[in-house]
N, C-alpha and C. Protein backbone atom coordinates (compact mmCIF):
# COMPACT_ATOMS: atom_id res chain seq x y z
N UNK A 1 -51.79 -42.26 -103.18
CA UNK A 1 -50.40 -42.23 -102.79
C UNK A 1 -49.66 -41.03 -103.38
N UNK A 2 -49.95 -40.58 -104.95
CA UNK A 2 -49.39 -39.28 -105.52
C UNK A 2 -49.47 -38.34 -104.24
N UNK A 3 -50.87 -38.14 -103.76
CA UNK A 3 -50.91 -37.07 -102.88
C UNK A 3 -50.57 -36.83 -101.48
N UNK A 4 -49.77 -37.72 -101.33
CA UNK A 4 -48.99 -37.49 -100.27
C UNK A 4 -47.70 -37.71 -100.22
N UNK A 5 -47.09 -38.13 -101.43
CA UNK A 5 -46.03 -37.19 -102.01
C UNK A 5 -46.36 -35.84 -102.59
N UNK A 6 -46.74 -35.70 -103.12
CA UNK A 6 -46.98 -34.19 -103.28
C UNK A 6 -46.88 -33.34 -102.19
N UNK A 7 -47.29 -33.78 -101.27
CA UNK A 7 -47.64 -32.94 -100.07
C UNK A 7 -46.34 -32.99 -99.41
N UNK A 8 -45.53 -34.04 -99.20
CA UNK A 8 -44.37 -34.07 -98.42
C UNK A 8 -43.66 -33.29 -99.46
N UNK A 9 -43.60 -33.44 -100.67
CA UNK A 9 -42.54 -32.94 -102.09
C UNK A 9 -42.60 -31.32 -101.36
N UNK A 10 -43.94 -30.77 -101.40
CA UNK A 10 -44.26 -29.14 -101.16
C UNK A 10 -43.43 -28.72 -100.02
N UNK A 11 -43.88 -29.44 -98.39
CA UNK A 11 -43.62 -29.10 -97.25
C UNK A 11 -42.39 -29.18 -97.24
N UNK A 12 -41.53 -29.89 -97.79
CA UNK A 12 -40.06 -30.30 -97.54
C UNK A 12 -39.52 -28.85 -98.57
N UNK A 13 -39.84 -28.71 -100.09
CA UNK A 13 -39.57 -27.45 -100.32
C UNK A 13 -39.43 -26.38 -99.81
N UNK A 14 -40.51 -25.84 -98.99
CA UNK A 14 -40.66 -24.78 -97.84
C UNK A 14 -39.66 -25.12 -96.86
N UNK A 15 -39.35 -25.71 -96.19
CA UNK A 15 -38.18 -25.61 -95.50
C UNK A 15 -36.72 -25.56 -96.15
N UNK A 16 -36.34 -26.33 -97.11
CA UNK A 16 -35.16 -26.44 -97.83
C UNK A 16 -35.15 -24.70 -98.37
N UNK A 17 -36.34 -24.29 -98.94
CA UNK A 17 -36.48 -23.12 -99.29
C UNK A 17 -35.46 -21.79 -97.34
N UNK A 18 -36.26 -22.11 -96.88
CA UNK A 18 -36.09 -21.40 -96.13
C UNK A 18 -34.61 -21.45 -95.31
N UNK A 19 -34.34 -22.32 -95.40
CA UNK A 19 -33.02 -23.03 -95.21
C UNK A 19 -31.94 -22.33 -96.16
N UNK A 20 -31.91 -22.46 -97.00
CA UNK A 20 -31.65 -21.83 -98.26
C UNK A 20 -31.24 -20.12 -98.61
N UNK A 21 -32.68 -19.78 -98.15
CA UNK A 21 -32.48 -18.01 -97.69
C UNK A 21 -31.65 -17.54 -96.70
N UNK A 22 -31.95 -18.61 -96.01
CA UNK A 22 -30.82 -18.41 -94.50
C UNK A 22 -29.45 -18.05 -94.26
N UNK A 23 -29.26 -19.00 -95.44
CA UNK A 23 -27.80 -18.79 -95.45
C UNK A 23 -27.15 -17.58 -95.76
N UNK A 24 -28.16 -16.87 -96.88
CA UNK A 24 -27.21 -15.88 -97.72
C UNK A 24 -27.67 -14.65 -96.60
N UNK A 25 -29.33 -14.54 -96.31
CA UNK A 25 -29.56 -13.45 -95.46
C UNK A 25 -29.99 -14.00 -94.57
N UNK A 26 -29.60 -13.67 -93.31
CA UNK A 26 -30.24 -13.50 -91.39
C UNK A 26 -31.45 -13.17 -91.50
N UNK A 27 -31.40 -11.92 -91.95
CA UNK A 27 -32.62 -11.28 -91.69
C UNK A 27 -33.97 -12.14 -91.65
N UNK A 28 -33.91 -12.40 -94.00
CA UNK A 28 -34.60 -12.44 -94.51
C UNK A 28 -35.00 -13.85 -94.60
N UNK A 29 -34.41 -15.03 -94.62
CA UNK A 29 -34.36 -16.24 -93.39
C UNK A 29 -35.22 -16.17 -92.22
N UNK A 30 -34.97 -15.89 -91.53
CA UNK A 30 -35.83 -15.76 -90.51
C UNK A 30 -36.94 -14.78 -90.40
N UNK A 31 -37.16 -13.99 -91.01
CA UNK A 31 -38.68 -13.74 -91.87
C UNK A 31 -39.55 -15.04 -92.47
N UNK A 32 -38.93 -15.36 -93.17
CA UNK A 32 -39.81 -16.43 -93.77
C UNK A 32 -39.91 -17.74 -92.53
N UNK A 33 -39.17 -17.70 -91.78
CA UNK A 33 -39.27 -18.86 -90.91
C UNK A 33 -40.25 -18.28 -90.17
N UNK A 34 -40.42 -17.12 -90.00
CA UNK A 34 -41.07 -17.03 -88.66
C UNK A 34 -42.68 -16.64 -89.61
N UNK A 35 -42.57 -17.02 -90.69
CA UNK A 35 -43.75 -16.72 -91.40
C UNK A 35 -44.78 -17.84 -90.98
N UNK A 36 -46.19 -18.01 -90.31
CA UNK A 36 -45.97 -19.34 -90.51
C UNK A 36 -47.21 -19.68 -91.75
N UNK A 37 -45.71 -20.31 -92.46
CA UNK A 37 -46.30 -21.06 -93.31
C UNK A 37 -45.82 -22.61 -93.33
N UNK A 38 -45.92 -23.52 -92.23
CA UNK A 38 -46.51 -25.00 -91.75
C UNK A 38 -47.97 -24.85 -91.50
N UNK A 39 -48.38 -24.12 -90.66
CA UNK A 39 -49.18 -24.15 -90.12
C UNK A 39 -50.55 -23.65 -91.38
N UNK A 40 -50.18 -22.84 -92.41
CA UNK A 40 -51.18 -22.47 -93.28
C UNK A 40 -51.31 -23.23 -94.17
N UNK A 41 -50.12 -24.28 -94.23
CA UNK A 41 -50.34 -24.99 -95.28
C UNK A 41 -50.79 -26.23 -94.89
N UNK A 42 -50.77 -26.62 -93.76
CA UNK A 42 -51.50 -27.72 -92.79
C UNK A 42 -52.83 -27.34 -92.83
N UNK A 43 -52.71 -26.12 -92.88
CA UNK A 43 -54.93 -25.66 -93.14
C UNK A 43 -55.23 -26.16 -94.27
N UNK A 44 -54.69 -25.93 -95.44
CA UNK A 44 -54.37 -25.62 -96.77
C UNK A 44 -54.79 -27.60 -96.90
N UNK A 45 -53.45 -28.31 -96.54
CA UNK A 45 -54.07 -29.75 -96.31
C UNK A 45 -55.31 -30.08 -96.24
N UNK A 46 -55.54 -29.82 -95.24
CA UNK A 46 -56.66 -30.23 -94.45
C UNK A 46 -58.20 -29.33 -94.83
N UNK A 47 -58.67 -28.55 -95.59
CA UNK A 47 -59.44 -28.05 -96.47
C UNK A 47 -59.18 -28.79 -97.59
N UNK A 48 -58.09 -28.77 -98.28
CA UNK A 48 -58.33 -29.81 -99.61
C UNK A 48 -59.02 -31.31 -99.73
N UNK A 49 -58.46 -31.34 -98.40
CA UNK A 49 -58.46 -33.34 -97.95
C UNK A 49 -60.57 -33.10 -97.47
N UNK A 50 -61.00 -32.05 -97.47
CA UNK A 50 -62.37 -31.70 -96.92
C UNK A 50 -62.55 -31.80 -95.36
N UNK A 51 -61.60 -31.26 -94.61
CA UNK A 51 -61.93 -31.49 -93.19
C UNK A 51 -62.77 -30.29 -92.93
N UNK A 52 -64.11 -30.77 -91.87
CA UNK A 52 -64.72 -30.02 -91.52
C UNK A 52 -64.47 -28.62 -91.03
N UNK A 53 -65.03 -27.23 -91.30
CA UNK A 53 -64.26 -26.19 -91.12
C UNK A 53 -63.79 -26.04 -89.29
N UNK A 54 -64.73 -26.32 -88.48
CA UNK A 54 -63.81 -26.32 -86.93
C UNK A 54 -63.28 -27.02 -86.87
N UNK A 55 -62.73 -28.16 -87.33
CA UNK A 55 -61.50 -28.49 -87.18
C UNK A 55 -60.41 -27.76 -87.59
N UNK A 56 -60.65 -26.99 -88.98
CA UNK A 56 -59.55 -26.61 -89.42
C UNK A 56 -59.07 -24.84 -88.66
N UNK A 57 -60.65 -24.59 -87.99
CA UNK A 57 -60.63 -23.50 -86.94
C UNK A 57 -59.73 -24.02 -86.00
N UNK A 58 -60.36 -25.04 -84.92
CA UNK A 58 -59.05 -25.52 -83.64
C UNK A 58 -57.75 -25.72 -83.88
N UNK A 59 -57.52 -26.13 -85.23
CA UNK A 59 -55.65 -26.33 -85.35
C UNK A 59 -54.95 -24.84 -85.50
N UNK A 60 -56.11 -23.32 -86.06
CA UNK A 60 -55.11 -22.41 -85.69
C UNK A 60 -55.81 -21.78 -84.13
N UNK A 61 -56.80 -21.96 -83.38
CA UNK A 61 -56.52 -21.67 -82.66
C UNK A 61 -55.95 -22.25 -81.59
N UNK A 62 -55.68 -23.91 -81.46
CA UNK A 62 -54.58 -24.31 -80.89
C UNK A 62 -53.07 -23.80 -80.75
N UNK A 63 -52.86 -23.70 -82.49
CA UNK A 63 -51.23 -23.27 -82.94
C UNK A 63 -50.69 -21.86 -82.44
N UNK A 64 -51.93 -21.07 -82.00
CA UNK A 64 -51.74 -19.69 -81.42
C UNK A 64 -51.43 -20.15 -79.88
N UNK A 65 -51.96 -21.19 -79.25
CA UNK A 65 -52.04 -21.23 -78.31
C UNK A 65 -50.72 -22.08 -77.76
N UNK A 66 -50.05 -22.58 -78.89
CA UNK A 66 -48.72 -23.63 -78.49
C UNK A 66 -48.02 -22.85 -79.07
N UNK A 67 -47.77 -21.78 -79.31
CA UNK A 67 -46.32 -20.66 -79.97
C UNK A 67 -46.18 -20.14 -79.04
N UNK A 68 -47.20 -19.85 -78.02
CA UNK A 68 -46.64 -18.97 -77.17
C UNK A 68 -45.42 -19.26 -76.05
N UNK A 69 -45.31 -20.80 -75.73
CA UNK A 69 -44.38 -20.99 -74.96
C UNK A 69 -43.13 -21.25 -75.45
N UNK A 70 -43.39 -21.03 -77.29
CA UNK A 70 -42.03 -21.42 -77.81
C UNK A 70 -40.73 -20.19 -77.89
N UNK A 71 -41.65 -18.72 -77.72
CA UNK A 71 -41.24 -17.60 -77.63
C UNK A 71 -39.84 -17.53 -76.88
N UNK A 72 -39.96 -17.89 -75.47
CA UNK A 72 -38.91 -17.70 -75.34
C UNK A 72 -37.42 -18.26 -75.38
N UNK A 73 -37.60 -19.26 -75.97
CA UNK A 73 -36.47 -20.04 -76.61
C UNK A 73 -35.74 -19.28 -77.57
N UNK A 74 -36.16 -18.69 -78.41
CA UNK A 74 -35.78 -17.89 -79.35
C UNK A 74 -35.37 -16.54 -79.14
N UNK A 75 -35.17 -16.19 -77.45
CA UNK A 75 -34.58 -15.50 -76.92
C UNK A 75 -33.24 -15.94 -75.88
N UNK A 76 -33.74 -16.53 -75.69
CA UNK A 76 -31.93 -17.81 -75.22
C UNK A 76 -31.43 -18.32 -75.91
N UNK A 77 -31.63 -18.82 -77.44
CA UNK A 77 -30.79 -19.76 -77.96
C UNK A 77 -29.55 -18.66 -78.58
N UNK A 78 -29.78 -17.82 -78.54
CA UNK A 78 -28.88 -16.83 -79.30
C UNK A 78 -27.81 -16.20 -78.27
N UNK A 79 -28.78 -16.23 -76.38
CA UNK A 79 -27.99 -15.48 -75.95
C UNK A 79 -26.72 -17.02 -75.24
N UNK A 80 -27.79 -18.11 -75.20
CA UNK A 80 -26.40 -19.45 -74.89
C UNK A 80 -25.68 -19.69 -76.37
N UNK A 81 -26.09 -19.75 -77.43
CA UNK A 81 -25.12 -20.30 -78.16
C UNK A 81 -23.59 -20.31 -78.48
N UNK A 82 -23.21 -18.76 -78.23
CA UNK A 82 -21.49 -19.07 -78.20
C UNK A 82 -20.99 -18.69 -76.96
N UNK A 83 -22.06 -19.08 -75.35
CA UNK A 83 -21.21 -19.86 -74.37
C UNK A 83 -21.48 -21.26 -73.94
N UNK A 84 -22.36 -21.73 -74.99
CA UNK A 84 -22.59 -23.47 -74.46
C UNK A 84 -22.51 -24.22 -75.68
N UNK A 85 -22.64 -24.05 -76.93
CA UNK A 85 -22.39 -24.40 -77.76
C UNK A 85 -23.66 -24.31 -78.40
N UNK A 86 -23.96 -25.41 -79.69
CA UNK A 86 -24.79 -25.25 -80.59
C UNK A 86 -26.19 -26.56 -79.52
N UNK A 87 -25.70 -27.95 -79.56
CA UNK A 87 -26.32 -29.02 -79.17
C UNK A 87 -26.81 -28.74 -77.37
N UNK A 88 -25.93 -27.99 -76.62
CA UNK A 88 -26.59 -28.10 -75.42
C UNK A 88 -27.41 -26.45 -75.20
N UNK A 89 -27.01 -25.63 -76.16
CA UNK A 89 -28.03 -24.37 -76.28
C UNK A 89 -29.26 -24.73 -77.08
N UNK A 90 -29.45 -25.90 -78.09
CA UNK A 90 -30.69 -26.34 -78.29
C UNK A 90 -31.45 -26.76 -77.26
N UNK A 91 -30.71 -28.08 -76.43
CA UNK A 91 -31.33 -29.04 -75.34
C UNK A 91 -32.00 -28.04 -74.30
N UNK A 92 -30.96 -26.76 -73.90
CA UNK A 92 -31.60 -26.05 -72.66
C UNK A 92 -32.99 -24.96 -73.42
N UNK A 93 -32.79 -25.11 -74.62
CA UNK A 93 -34.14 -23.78 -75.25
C UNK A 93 -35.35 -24.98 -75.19
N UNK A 94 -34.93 -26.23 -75.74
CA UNK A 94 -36.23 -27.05 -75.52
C UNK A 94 -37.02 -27.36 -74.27
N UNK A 95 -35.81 -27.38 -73.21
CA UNK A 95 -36.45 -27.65 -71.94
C UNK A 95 -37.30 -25.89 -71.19
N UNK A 96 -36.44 -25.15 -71.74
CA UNK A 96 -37.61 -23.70 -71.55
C UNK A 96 -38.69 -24.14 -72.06
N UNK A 97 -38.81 -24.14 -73.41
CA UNK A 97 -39.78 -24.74 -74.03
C UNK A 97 -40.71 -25.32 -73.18
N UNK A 98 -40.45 -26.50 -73.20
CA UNK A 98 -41.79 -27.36 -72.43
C UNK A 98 -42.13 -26.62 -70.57
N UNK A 99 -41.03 -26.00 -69.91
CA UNK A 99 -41.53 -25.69 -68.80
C UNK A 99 -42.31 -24.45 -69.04
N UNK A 100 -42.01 -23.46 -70.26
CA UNK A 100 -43.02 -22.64 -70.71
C UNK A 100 -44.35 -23.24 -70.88
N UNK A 101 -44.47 -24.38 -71.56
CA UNK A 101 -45.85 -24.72 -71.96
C UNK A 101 -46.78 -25.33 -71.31
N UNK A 102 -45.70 -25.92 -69.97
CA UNK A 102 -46.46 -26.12 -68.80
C UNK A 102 -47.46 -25.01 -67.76
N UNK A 103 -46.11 -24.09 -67.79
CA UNK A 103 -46.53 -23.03 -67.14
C UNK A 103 -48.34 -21.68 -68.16
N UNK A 104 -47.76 -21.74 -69.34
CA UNK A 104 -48.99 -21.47 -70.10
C UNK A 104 -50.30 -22.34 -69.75
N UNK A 105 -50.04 -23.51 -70.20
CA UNK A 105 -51.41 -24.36 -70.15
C UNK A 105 -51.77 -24.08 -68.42
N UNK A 106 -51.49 -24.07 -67.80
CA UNK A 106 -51.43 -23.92 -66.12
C UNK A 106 -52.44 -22.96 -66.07
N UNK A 107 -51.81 -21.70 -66.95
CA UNK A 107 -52.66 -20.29 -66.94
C UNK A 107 -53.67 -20.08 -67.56
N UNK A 108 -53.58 -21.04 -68.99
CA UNK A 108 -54.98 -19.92 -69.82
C UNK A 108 -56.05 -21.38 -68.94
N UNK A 109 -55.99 -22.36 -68.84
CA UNK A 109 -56.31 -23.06 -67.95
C UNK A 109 -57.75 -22.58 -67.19
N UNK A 110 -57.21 -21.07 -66.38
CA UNK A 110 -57.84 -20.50 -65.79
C UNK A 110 -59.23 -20.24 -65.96
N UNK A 111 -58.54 -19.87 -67.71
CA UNK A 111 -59.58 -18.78 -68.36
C UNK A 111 -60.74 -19.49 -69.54
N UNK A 112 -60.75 -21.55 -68.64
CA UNK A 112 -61.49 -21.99 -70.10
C UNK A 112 -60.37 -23.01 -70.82
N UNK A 113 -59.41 -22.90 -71.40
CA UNK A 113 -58.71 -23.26 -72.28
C UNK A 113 -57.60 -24.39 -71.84
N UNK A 114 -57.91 -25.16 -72.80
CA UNK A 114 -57.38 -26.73 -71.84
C UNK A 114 -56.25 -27.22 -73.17
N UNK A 115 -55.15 -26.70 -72.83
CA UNK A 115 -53.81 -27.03 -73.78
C UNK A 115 -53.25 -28.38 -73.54
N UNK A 116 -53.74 -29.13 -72.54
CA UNK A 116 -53.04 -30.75 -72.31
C UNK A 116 -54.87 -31.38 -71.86
């Protein structure tokens, strides 16, 4: 049970952390956000805990493969936010979101790669 507080204690740091930076710098905030460190430290998990190494291969080459439709959200939420507000410029970046990830999985699809 320690170790999974520990683990939530860490992960929740890293964001409060980053949260944190945010405020004082834009920039440098969103550097570290866009660092990813969930995803390394979910490896990081999951090697400690002894998960077999392709597993811990498929979760980053999955995670490469599910960022890509998150991309462009993070190019609308900035350009709706001060004409739709904060809550419905989230709602419309999420729904890019998923019709991005539809439209991705659709494609690499093609090429082998089965995202749903």
């Amino acid at each position: 049970m320690s170790w999974i507080i520990t683990k939530y204690a860490i992960t929740a740091a890293l964001v409060v952390l980053v949260s944190e930076v945010a405020k004082r710098s834009d920039k440098l905030g969103a550097l570290i956000a866009a660092l990813p460190m969930v995803t390394v430290l979910a490896m990081v998990w999951m090697y400690v805990e002894h998960q077999p190494a392709d597993k811990i291969a498929n979760h980053a080459w999955y995670t490469f493969w599910y960022v890509l439709p998150t991309l462009p959200m993070f190019l609308l939420f900035p350009f709706l936010l001060p004409r739709l507000g904060f809550w419905v410029s989230l709602g419309m970046g999420a729904l890019v979101t998923i019709v991005s990830f539809v439209f991705v999985a659709f494609v690499v699809r093609r090429f082998g790669i089965a995202l749903m």
